[in-house]
C-alpha atoms as a PDB file:
ATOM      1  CA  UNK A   1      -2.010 -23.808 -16.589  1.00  0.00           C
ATOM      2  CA  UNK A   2      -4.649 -24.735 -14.192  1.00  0.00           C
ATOM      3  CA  UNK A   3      -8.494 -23.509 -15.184  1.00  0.00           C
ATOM      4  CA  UNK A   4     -10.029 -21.648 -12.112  1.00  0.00           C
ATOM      5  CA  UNK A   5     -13.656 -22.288 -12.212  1.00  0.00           C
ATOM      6  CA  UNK A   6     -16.278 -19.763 -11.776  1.00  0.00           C
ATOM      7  CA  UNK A   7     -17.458 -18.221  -8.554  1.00  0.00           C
ATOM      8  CA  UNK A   8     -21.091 -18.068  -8.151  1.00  0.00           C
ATOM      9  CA  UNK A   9     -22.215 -16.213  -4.818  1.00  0.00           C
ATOM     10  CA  UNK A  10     -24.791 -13.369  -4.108  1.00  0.00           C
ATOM     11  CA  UNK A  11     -23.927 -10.116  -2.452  1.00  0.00           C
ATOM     12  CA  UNK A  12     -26.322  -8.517  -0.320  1.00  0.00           C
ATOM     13  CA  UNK A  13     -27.160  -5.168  -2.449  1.00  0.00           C
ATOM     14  CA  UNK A  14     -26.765  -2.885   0.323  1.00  0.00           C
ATOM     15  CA  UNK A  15     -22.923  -4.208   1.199  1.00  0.00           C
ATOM     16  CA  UNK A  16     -22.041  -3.335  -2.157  1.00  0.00           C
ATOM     17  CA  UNK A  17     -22.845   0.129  -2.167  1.00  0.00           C
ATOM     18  CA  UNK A  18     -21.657   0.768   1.167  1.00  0.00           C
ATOM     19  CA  UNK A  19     -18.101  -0.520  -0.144  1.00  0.00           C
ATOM     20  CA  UNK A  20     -18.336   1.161  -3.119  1.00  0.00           C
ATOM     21  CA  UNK A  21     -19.375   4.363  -1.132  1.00  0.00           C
ATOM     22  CA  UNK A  22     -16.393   3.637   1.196  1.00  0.00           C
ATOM     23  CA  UNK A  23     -14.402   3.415  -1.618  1.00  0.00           C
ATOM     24  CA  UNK A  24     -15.250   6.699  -3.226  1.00  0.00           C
ATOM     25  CA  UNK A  25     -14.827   8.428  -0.045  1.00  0.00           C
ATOM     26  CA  UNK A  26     -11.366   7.064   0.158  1.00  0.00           C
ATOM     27  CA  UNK A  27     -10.311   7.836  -3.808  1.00  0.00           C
ATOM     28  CA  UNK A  28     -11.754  11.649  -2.856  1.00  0.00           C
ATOM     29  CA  UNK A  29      -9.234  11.472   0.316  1.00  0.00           C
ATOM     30  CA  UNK A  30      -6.029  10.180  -1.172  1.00  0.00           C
ATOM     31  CA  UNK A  31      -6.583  13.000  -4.341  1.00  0.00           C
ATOM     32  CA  UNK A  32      -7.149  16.075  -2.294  1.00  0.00           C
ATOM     33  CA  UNK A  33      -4.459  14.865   0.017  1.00  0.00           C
ATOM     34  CA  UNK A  34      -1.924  14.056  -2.372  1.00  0.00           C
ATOM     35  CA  UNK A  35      -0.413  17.474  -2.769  1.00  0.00           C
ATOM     36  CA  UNK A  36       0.139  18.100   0.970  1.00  0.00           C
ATOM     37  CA  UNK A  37       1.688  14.286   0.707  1.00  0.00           C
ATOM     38  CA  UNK A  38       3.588  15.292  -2.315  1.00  0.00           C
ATOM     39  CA  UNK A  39       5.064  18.510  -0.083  1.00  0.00           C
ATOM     40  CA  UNK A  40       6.113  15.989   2.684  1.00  0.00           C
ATOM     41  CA  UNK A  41       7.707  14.083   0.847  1.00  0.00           C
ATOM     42  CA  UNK A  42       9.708  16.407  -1.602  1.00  0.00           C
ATOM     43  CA  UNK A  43      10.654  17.775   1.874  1.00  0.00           C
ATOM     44  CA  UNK A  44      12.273  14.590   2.945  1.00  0.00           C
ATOM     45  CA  UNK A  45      13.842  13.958  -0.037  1.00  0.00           C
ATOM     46  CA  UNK A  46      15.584  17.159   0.307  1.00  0.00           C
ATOM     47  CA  UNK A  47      17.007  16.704   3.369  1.00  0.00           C
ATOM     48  CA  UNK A  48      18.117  12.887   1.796  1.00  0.00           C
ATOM     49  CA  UNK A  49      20.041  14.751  -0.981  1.00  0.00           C
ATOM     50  CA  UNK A  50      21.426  16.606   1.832  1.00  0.00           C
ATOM     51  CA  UNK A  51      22.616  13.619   3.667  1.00  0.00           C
ATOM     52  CA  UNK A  52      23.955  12.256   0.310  1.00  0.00           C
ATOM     53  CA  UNK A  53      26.294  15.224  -0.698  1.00  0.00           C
ATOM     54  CA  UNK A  54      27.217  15.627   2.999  1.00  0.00           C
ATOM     55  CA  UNK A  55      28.507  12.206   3.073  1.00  0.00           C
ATOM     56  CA  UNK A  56      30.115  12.303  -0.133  1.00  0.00           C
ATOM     57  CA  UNK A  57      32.043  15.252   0.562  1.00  0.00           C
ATOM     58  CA  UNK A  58      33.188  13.379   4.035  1.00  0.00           C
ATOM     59  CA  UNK A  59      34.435  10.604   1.714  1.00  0.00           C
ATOM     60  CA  UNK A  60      35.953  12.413  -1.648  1.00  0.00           C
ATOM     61  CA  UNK A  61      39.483  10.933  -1.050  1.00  0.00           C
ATOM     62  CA  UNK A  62      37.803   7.220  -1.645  1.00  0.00           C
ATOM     63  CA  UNK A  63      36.216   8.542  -4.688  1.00  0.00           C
ATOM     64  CA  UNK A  64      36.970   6.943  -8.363  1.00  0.00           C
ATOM     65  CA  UNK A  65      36.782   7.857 -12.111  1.00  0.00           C
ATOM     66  CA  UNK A  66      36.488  11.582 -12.010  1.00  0.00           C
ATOM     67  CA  UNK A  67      35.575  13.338 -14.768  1.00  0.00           C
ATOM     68  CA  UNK A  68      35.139  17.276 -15.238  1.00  0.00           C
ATOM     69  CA  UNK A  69      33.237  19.719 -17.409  1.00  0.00           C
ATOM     70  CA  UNK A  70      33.486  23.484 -17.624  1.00  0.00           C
ATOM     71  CA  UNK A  71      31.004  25.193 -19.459  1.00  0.00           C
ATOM     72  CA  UNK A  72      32.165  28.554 -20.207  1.00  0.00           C
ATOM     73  CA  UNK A  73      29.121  30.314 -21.750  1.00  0.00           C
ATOM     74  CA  UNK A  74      27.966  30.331 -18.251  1.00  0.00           C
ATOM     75  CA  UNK A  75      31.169  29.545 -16.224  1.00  0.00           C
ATOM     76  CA  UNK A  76      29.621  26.157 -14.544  1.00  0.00           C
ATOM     77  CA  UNK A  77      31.866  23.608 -13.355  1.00  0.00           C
ATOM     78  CA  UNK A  78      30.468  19.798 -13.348  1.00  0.00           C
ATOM     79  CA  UNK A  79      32.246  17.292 -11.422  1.00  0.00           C
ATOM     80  CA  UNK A  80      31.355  13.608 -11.479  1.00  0.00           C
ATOM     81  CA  UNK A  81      32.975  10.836  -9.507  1.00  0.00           C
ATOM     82  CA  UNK A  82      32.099   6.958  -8.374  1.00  0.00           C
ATOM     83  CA  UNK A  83      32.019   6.009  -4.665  1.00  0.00           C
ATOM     84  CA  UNK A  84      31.689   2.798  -3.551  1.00  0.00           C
ATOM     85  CA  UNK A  85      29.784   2.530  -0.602  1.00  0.00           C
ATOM     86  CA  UNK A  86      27.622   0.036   1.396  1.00  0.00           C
ATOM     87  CA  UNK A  87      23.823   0.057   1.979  1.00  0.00           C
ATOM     88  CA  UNK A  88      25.133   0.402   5.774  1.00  0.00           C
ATOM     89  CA  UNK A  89      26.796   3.988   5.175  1.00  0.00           C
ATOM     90  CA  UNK A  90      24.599   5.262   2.362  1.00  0.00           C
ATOM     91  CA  UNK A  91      21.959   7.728   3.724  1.00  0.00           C
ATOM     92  CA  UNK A  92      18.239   5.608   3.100  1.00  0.00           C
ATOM     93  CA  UNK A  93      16.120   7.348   0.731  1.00  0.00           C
ATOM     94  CA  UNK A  94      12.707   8.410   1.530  1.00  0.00           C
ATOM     95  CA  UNK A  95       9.589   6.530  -0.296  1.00  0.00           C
ATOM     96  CA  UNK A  96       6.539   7.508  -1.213  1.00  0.00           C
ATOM     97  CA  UNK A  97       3.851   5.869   1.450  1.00  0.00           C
ATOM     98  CA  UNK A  98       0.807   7.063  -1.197  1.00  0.00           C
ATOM     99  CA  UNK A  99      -0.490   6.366  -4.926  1.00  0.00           C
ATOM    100  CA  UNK A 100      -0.182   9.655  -6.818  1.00  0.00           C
ATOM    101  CA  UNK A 101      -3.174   9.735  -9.136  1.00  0.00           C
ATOM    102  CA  UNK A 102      -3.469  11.650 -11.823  1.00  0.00           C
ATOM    103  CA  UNK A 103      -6.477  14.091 -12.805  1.00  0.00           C
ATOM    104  CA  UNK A 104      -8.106  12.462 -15.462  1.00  0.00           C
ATOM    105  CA  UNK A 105      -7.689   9.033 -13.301  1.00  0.00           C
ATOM    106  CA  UNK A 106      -9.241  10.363 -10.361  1.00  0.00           C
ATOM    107  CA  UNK A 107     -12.124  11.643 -12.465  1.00  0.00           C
ATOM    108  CA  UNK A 108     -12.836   8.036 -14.758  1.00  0.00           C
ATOM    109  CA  UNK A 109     -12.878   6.540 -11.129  1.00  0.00           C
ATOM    110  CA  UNK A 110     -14.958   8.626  -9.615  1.00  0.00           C
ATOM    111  CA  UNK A 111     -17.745   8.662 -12.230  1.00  0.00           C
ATOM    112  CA  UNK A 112     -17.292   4.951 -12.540  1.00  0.00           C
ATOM    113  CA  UNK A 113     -17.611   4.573  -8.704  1.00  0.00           C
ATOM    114  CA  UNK A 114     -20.792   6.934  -8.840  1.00  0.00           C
ATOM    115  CA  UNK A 115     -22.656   5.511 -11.610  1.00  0.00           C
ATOM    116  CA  UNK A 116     -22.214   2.387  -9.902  1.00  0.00           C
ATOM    117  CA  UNK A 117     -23.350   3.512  -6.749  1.00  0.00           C
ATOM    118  CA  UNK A 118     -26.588   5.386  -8.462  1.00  0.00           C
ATOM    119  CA  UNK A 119     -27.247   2.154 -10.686  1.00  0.00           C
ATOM    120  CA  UNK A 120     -27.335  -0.220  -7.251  1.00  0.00           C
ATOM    121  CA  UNK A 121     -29.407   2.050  -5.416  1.00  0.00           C
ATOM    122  CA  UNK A 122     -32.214   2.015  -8.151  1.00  0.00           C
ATOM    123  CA  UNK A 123     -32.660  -1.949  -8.397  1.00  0.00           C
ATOM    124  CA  UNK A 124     -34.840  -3.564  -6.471  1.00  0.00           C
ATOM    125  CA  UNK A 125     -32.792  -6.962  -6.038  1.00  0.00           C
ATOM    126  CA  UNK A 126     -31.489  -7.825  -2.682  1.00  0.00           C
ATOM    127  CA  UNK A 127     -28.386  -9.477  -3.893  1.00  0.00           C
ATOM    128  CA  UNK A 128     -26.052  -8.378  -6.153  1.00  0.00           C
ATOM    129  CA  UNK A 129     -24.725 -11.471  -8.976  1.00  0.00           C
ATOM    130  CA  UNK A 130     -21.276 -11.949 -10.033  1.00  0.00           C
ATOM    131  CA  UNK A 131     -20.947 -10.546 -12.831  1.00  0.00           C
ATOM    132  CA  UNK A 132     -22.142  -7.274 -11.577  1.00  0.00           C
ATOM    133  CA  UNK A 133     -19.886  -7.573  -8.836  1.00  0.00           C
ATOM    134  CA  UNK A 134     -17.136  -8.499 -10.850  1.00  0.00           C
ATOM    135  CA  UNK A 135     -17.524  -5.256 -12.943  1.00  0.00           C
ATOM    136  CA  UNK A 136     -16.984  -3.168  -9.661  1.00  0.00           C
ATOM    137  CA  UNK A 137     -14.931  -5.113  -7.903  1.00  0.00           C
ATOM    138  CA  UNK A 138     -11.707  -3.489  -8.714  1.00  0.00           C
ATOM    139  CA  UNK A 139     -12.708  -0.355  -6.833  1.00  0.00           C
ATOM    140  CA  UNK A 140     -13.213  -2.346  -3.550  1.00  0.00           C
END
């Protein structure tokens, strides 16, 4: 395994912040609109399923290894079967195009993110080292 050596540059102060103020405003974004993402996308996925059973139905007669189960204490048929299909025929399946981030992620970033922000705006250096950079780095 090859050993990297170690960067040394300087980052002008106030390029940091606005990243990391870019950043923030960003993280805020993609949480509050994660649920309306969330809807879209649940919506789609319906009308996959849709596409799925539709085309299943259309091909039953090619269908393999059935198996059945009744469940009489609340009269519920299940009925499983294999199809063998190509990635031609088979209905695509949406995908999520967003990050869903949880609560208490959204929160450690954003107070990480903030403290940052409120720690580079009090120095008076005009350069930001490596190390410092390094330990905010991951939000950029």
């Amino acid at each position: 395994m090859a050993r990297q050596k170690a960067i040394s540059v300087k980052i002008a102060t106030p390029k940091v912040i606005k990243a990391l103020e870019s950043a923030l405003a960003k993280l805020e974004l993609d949480y509050t609109s994660q649920e309306a993402n969330e809807a879209k996308y649940e919506k789609a996925r319906k009308v996959w399923q849709k596409e799925v059973i539709d085309y299943a139905v259309a091909n039953i007669k090619k269908a393999e290894n059935f198996r059945t189960n009744y469940r009489s204490y609340n009269n519920t048929l299940n009925i499983d079967f294999d199809l063998t299909v190509s990635e031609k025929e088979m209905p695509k399946e949406p995908e999520k195009d967003y990050d869903s981030i949880s609560l208490y992620n959204y929160r450690e970033q954003k107070e990480e993110i903030s403290n940052a922000i409120r720690i580079l705006k009090m120095t008076d250096e005009e350069t930001v080292n490596t190390s410092t950079y390094n330990a905010v780095a991951r939000y950029l």
